[in-house]
Protein backbone atom coordinates (compact mmCIF):
# COMPACT_ATOMS: atom_id res chain seq x y z
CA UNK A 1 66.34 12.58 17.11
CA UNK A 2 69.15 10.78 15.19
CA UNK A 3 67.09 7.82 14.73
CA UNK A 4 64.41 10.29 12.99
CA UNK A 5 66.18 13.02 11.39
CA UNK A 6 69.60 11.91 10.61
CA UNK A 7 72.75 12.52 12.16
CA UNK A 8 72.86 15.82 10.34
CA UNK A 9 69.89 17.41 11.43
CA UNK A 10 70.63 16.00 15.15
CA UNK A 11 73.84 17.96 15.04
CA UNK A 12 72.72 20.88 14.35
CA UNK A 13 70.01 20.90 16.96
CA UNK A 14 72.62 20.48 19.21
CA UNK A 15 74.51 23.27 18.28
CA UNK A 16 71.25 25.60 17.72
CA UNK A 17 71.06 24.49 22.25
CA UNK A 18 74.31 25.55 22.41
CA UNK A 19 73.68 29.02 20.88
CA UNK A 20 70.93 29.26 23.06
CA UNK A 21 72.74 28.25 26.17
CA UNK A 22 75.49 30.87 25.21
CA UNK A 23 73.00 33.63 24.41
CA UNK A 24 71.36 32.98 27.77
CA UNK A 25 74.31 32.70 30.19
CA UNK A 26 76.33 35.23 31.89
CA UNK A 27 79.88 35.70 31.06
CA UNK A 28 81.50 34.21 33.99
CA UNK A 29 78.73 31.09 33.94
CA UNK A 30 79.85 27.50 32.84
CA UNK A 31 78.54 25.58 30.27
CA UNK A 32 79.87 21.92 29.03
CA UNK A 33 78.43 18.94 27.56
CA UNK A 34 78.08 16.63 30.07
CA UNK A 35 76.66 13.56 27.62
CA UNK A 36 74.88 13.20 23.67
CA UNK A 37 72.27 15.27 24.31
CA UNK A 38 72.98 16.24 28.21
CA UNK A 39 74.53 19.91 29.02
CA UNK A 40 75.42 21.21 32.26
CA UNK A 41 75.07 25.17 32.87
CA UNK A 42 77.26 26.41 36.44
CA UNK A 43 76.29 29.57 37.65
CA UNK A 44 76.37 32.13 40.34
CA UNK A 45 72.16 32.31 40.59
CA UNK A 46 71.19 31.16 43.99
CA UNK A 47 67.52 32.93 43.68
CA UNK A 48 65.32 29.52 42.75
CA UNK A 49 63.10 32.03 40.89
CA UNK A 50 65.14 33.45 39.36
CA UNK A 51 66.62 30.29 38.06
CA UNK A 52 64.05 28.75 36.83
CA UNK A 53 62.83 31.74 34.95
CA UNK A 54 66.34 32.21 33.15
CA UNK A 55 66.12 28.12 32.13
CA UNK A 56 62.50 28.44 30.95
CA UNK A 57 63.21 31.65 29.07
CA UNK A 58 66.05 29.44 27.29
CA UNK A 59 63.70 26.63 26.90
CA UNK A 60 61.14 29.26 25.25
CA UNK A 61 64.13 30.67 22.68
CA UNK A 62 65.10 27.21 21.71
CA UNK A 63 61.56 26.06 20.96
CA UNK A 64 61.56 28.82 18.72
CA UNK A 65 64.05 28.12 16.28
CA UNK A 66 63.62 23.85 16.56
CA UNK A 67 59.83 23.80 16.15
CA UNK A 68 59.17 22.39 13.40
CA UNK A 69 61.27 19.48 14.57
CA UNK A 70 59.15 18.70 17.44
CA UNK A 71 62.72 19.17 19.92
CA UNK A 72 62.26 20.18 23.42
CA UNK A 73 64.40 21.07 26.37
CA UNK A 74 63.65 19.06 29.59
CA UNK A 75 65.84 20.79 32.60
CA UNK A 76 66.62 19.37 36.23
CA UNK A 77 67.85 22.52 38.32
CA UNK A 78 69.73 22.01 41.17
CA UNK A 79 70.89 24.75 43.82
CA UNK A 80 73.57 24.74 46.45
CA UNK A 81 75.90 26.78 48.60
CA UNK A 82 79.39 25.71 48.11
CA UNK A 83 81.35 24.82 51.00
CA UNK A 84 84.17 27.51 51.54
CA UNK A 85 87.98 26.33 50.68
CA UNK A 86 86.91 23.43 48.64
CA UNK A 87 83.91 24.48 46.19
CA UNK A 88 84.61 21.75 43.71
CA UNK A 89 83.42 19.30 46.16
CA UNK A 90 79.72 20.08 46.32
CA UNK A 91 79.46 19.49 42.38
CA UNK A 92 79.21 15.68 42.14
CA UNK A 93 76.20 15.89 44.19
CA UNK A 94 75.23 18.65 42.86
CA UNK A 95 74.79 16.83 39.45
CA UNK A 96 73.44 14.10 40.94
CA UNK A 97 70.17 16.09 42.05
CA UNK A 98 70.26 17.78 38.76
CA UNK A 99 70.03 14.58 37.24
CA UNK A 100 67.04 13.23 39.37
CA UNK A 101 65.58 16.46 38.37
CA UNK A 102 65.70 15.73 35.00
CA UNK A 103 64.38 11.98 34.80
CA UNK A 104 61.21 13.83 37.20
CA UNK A 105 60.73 16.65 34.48
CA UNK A 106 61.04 13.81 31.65
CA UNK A 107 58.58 11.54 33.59
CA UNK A 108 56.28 14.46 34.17
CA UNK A 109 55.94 14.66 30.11
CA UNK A 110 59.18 16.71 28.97
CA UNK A 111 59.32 20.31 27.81
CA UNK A 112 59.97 21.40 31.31
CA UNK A 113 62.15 22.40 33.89
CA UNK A 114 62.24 20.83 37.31
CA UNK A 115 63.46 22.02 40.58
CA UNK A 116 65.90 19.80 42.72
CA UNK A 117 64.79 18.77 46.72
C-alpha cells in the first residue's frame, strides 16, 4: 500500500479500518493494533456464525469506503473458552490460530475471512 500510494494515503486507510473496527464492535470488545497493518478484535462472541458474519459485515463496510484503492480486509478468526481464574492465558494461542487463519485466508486469495481449527 505504502509502496503504491504513499505513506499518506496508507495512513489513512488505516485509520478508515479503525473506524470500521470501532463502528462494528461492541462496547466492552477489544481492539489494538497488533502490527503495520495487523489488528486484533477480543470479544465476548462464542457463536462461530455469528462471528464470522459480524467480521464479513466489517469487511463489506470497509470495502466501501477504500474501493477505489483496491484495499481489502483478509481476517483469521479464532474462538476459545477461556480457562476460569486465569483468562489471559488462553490468548497467546489464541493469536497464534488467528494468525494461521490469516496466512490460509491470504493464501486462499485475500478479501476473506477464515475460521480457526
Amino acid at each position: 500500500m505504502n509502496d503504491r500510494y504513499g505513506h499518506a494515503e496508507g495512513d489513512r486507510v488505516i485509520r478508515v479500518l479503525a473506524d470500521v473496527l470501532r463502528e462494528h464492535a461492541a462496547p466492552q470488545d477489544l481492539l489494538t493494533r497488533h502490527g503495520g497493518e495487523e489488528f486484533v478484535w477480543v470479544t465476548g462472541i462464542s457463536d462461530e456464525g455469528a462471528l464470522l458474519a459480524r467480521v464479513n459485515a466489517l469487511r463489506v463496510s470497509f470495502a466501501h469506503r477504500v474501493e477505489v484503492l483496491g484495499v481489502t480486509v483478509s481476517a483469521g478468526v479464532a474462538v476459545t473458552t477461556l480457562p476460569p481464574g486465569d483468562p489471559a492465558s488462553a490468548l497467546p494461542e489464541l493469536l497464534r490460530r488467528a494468525d494461521e487463519a490469516l496466512y490460509q485466508a491470504k493464501a486462499a486469495g485475500r478479501n476473506q475471512a477464515r475460521l480457526a481449527s
